[in-house]
Structures are given as structure tokens and as C-alpha cells.
Protein backbone atom coordinates (compact mmCIF):
# COMPACT_ATOMS: atom_id res chain seq x y z
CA UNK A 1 -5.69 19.95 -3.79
CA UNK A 2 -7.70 19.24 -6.63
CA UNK A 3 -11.65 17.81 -7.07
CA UNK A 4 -12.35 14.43 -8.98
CA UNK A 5 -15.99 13.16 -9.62
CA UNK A 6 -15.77 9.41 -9.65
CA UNK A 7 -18.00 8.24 -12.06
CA UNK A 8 -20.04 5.43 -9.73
CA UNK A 9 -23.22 7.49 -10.48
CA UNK A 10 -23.33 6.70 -14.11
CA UNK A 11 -22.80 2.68 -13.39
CA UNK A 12 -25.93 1.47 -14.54
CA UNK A 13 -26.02 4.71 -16.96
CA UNK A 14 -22.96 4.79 -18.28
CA UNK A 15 -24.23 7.18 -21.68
CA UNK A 16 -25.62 9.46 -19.53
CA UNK A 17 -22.12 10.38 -18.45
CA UNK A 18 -21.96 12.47 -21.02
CA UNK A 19 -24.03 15.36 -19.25
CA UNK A 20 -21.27 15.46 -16.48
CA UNK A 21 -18.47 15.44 -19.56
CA UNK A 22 -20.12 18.59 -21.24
CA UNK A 23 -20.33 20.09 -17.79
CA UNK A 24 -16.98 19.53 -15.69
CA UNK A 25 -13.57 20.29 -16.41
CA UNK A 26 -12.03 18.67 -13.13
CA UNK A 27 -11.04 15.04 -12.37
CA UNK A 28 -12.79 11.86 -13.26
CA UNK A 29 -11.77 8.58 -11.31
CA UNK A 30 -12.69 6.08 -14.06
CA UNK A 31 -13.57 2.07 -12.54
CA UNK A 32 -11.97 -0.10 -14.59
CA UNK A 33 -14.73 -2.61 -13.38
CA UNK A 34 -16.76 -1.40 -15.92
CA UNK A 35 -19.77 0.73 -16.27
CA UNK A 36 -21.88 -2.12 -14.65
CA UNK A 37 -20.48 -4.55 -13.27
CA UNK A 38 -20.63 -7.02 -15.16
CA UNK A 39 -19.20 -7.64 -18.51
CA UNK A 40 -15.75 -7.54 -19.18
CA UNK A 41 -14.82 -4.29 -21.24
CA UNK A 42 -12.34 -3.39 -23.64
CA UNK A 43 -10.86 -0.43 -22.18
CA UNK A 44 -9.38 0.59 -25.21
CA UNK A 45 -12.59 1.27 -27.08
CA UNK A 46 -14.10 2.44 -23.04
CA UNK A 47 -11.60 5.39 -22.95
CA UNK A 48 -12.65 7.11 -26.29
CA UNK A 49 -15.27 8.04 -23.91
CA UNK A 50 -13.14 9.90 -21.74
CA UNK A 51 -10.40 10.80 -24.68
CA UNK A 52 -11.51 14.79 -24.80
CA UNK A 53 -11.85 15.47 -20.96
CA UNK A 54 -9.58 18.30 -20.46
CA UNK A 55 -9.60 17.27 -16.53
CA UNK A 56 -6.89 14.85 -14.95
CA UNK A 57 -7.93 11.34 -14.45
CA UNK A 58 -7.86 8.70 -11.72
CA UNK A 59 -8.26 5.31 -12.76
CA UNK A 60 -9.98 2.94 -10.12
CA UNK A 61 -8.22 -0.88 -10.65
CA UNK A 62 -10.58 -3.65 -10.49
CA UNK A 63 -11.97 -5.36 -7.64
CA UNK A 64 -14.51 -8.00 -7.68
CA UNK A 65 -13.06 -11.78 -7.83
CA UNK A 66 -9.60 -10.55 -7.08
CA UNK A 67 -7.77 -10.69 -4.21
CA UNK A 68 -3.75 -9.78 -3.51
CA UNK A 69 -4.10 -10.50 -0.55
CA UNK A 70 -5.51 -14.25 -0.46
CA UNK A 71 -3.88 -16.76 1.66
CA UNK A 72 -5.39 -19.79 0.37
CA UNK A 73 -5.01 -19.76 -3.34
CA UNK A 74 -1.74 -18.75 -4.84
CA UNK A 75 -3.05 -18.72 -8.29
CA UNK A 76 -5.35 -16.18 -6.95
CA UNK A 77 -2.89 -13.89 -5.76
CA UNK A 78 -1.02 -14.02 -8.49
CA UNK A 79 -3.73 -13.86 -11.10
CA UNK A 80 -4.48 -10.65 -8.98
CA UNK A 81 -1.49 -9.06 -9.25
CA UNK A 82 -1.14 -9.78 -13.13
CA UNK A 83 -4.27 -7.84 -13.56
CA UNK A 84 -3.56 -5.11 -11.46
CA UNK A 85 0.00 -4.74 -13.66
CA UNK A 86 -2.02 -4.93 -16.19
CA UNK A 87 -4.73 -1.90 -14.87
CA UNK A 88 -1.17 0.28 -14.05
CA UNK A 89 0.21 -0.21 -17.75
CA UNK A 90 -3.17 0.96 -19.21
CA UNK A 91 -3.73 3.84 -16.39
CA UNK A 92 -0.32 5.15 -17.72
CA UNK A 93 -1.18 4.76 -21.57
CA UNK A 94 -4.11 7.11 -21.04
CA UNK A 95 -2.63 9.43 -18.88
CA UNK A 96 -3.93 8.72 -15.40
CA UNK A 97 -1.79 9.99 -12.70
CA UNK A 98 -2.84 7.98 -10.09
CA UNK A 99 -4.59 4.27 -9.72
CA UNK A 100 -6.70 3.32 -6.73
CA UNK A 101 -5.76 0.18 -5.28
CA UNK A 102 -8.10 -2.26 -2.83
CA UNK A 103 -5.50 -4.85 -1.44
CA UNK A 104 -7.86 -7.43 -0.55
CA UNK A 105 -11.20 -8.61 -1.11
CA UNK A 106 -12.71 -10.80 2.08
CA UNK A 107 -14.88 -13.72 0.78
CA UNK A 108 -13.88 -16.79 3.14
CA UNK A 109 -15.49 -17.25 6.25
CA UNK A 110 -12.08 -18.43 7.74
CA UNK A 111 -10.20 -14.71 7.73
CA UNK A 112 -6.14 -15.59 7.93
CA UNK A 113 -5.37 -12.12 8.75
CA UNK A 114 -2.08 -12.07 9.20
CA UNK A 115 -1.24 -14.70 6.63
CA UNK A 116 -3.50 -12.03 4.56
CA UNK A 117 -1.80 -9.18 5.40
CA UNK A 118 1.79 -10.53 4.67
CA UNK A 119 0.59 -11.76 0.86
CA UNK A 120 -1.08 -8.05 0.69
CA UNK A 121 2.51 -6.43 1.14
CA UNK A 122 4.40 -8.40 -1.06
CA UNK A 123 2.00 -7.68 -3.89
CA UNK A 124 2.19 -3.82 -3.01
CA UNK A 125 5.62 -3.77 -2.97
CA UNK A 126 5.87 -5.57 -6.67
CA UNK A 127 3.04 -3.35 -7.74
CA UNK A 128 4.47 -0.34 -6.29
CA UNK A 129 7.88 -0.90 -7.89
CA UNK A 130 6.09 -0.99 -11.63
CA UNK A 131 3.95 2.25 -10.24
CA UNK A 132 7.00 4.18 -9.80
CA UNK A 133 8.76 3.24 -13.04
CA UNK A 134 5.37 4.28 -15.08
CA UNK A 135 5.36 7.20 -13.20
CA UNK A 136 2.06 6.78 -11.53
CA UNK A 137 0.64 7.16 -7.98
CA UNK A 138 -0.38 4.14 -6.90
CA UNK A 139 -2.89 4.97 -3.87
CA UNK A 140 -4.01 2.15 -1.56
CA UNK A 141 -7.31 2.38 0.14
CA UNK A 142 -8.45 1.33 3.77
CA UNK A 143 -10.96 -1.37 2.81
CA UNK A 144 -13.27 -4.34 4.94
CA UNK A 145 -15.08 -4.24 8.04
CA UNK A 146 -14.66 -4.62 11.64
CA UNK A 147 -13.06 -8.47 11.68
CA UNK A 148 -13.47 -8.45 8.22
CA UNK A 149 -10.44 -5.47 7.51
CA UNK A 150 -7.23 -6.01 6.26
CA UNK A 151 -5.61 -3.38 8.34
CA UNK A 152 -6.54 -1.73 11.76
CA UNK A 153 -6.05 1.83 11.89
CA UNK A 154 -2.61 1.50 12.86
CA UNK A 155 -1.24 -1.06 10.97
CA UNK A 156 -2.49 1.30 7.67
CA UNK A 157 -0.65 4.12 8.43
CA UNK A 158 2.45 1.54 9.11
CA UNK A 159 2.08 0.43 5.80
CA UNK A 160 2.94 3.43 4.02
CA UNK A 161 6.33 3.73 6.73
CA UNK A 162 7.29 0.06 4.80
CA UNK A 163 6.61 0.60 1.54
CA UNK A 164 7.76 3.81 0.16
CA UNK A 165 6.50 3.33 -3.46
CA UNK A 166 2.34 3.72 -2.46
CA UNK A 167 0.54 6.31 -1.22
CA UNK A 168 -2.47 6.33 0.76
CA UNK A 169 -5.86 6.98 -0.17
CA UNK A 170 -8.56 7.45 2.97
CA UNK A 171 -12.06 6.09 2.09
CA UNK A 172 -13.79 8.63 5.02
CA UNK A 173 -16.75 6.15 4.72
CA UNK A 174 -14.99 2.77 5.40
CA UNK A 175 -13.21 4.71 8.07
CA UNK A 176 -16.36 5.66 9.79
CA UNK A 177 -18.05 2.05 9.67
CA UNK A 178 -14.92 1.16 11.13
CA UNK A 179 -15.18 3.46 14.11
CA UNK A 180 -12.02 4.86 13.02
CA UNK A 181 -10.86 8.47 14.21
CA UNK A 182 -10.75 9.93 10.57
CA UNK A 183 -9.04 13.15 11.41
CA UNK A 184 -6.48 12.01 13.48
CA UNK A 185 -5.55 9.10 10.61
CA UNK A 186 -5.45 12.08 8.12
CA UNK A 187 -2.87 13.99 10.11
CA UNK A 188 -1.03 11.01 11.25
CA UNK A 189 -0.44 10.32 7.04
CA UNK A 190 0.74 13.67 6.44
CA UNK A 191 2.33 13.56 3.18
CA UNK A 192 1.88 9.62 2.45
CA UNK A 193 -2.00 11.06 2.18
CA UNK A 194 -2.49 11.69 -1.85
CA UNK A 195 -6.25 11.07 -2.00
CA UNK A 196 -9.10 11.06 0.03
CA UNK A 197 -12.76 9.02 -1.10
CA UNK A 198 -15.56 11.65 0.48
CA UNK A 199 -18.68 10.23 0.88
CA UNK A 200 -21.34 9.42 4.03
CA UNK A 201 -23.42 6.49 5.41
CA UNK A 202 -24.87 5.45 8.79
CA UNK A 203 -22.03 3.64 10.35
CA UNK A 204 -23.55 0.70 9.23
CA UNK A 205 -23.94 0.38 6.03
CA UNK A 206 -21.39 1.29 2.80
CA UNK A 207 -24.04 3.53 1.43
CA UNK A 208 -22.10 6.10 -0.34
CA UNK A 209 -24.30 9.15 0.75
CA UNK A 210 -24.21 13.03 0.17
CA UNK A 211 -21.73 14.49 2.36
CA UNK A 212 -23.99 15.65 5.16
CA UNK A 213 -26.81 12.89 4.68
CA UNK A 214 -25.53 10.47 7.01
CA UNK A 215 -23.59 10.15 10.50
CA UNK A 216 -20.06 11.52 9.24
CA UNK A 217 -18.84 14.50 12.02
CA UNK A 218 -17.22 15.96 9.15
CA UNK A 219 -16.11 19.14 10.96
CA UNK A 220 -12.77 17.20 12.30
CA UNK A 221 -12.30 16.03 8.54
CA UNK A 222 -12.43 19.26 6.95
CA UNK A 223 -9.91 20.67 9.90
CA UNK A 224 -7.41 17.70 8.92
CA UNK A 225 -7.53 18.34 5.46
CA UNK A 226 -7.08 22.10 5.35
CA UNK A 227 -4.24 21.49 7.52
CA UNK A 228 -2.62 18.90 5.32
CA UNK A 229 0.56 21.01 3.85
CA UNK A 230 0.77 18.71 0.86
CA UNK A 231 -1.37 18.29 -3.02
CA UNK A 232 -4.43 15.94 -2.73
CA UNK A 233 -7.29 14.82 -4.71
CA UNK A 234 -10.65 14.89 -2.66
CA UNK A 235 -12.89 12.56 -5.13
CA UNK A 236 -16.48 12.59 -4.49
CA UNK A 237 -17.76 8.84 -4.58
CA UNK A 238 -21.56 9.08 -4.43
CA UNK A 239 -23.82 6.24 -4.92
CA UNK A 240 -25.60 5.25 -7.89
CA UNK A 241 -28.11 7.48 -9.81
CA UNK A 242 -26.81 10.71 -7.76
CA UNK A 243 -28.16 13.60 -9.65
CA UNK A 244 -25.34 15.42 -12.00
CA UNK A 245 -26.41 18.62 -10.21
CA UNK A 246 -25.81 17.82 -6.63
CA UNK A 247 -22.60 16.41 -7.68
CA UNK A 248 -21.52 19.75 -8.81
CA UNK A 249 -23.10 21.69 -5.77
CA UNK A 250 -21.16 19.62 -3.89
CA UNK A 251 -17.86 19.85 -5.37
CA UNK A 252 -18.31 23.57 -4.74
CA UNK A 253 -19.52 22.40 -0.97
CA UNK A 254 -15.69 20.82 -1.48
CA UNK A 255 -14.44 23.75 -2.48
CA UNK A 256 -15.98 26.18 0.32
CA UNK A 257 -14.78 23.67 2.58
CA UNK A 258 -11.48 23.42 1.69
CA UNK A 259 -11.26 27.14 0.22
CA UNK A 260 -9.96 25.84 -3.17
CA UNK A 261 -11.68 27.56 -6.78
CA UNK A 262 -12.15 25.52 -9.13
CA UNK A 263 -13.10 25.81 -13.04
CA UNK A 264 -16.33 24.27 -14.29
């Protein structure tokens, strides 16, 4: 098991980053979507950044206006796909050993779900294949909401029983807006679990709280993940402007949890 800090604090900040740099020698998960949002980035130049961080690295592919998964527009799907090739090529240039997939991004009010869900797989299979030959994890999270969601609870650990080349990554959050039983979706991955996104909200809301600060029962979820029998990366994924020092008190909350050291 090993701690990553993704780096969703520092969005609108992105400079500041360099306080958590000069402080923590664990894992980064780097969004390719850039530091905010909104212009596109050369990631070349981006990773000099990152270039001296002694720490693996997780490398979180793009998201907004694509969509692997859309049933409507092929040229979206496979626009999509291009860039997420793209995203695994430069993940393995810099050394990333795992990319964070979202295989669909809901923005019609007519949801083909099934139509959605068949595009999804194809494009994880391809991307999958081109994973494994780079030599990278390529970890698929549980993303939308209630009718919105790609996947029911069962139908996402299924996935990972058809397609042998991903690996699942559990977003605790989504799962919990979801009214998903976290724990039991944990143990039913077992080893197809190579990541977990730790964060809390209200059940409402994507609000990428403190661990503790919302309506998470994370007693279950700490059971299922000390009993996981397998590496993992727990990544904390805390909202914006999150203090550099209660990120590090919690990665040792992390820690005491999951009775893993590790070296700041």
C-alpha cells in the first residue's frame, strides 16, 4: 500500500505546489486537465515541475469534453480515445505507473445507458491493450450519479471479470452518493482493486471533504482495506485550497489507519 496526494488542492494555485514538493516524498496523482481548468497545457514544459519528486506518480487522464463512452457522436468517442492514448504514451514517458481513467462523461439529457456502456468497453479494452504494452496500470474509476452512472455496483466489479488489462480504482465518495456498500465493493474487487480515491461529502454533493468531515461510515472502509491481501495506492483527493498541513496529518491519519509508515 502506498499514499499519493493528488494535487486538486493546488488547482487554482498551481505555484504554491511547491510547499507540498519540498515537504513530501510519497505519491503525487498529477491531472492532466491542467492546473485550472482551463487552458490547454503543454505537459512537457508542466512536468519539469514534478521532474525532481523522488515519490512515484499517478497521472489523472483528462476529463472534461470527452467522453468514451458517448453513444451519439462517433467522432466523440473516438476523439476520446485518441487523447486518452495520447495521456497513456506521456504517463509512461515520465514515469507514471498508473493512469486514472473516467469512462464516461454524462452531458445529454437522453442517457443511452446501455448503448453507453457497450462504447465504454470497447474503448477500455483498446486502451487497456496499449496500457499493458507501456507497462502501465490503467485504473478505471466508478464515476456519475444515481441515473446518471455508467455502471451500477455490480456491473463495475463485472467489468474488471471482462477486461483483464484495467484495474479498478474506487472513488469512496462517488460510491457513497451512490448509496453504494463501499466495503463490500472493496472486498468483492480483491486483487482487480489497485487504487482507491479517499475523500468525504454529504451524500449529496461531490464535495471532496476531509476524511471524517462528512457522512462517510468509514469504519467498514478501513476494515476492507486492511484486509485487502494485495499493493494499493490510497490517494487523498481533497478539494480545492485544502491546507498543505492537514493534507499531511491526514496521510498519517492514512497511515494509522491502515498501519503503513511512511517517509516524509
Amino acid at each position: 500500500m502506498a499514499i499519493f496526494i493528488n494535487l486538486l488542492p493546488y488547482l487554482n494555485r498551481i505555484d504554491d505546489c511547491k510547499e507540498l514538493l519540498d515537504s513530501w516524498q510519497g505519491g503525487l496523482e498529477i491531472s492532466m486537465d491542467g492546473p485550472n481548468w482551463v487552458d490547454p497545457m503543454n505537459w512537457t514544459v508542466e512536468f519539469s515541475r514534478f521532474q525532481q519528486h523522488r515519490g512515484p506518480l499517478s497521472v489523472h487522464s483528462p476529463i472534461w469534453e470527452l467522453n468514451l463512452a458517448s453513444a451519439r457522436y462517433e467522432v466523440l468517442r473516438n476523439y476520446s480515445f485518441d487523447v486518452y492514448k495520447q495521456s497513456l504514451a506521456w504517463s509512461a514517458k515520465i514515469g507514471a505507473e498508473q493512469v486514472v481513467v473516467h469512462p464516461s462523461l454524462y452531458s445529454s439529457p437522453l442517457f443511452l445507458r446501455s448503448q453507453s456502456q457497450y462504447y465504454a468497453k470497447e474503448n477500455l479494452k483498446r486502451l487497456g491493450e496499449e496500457a499493458k504494452k507501456l507497462g502501465i496500470d490503467m485504473a478505471v474509476e466508478n464515476v456519475g450519479f444515481h441515473e446518471t452512472a455508467l455502471f451500477n455496483e455490480e456491473e463495475f466489479v463485472r467489468l474488471f471479470e471482462e477486461i483483464p488489462t484495467i484495474s479498478a480504482l474506487v472513488d469512496v465518495g462517488h460510491s457513497h452518493i451512490n448509496g453504494w456498500d463501499t466495503a463490500s465493493l472493496i472486498c468483492q474487487l480483491g486483487t482487480r482493486l489497485s487504487a482507491v480515491h479517499l475523500h468525504d461529502n454529504d451524500a449529496i454533493s461531490d464535495l471532496h471533504l476531509p476524511i471524517g468531515a462528512g457522512t462517510l461510515e468509514w469504519g467498514g472502509i478501513w476494515d476492507a482495506l486492511r484486509s485487502a491481501d494485495h499493493p494499493f495506492r490510497s490517494i487523498l483527493e481533497y478539494g480545492y485550497d485544502t491546507p498543505m498541513e492537514l493534507l499531511l496529518q491526514h496521510v498519517k491519519l492514512v497511515e494509522h489507519e491502515l498501519e503503513e509508515p511512511q517517509v516524509l
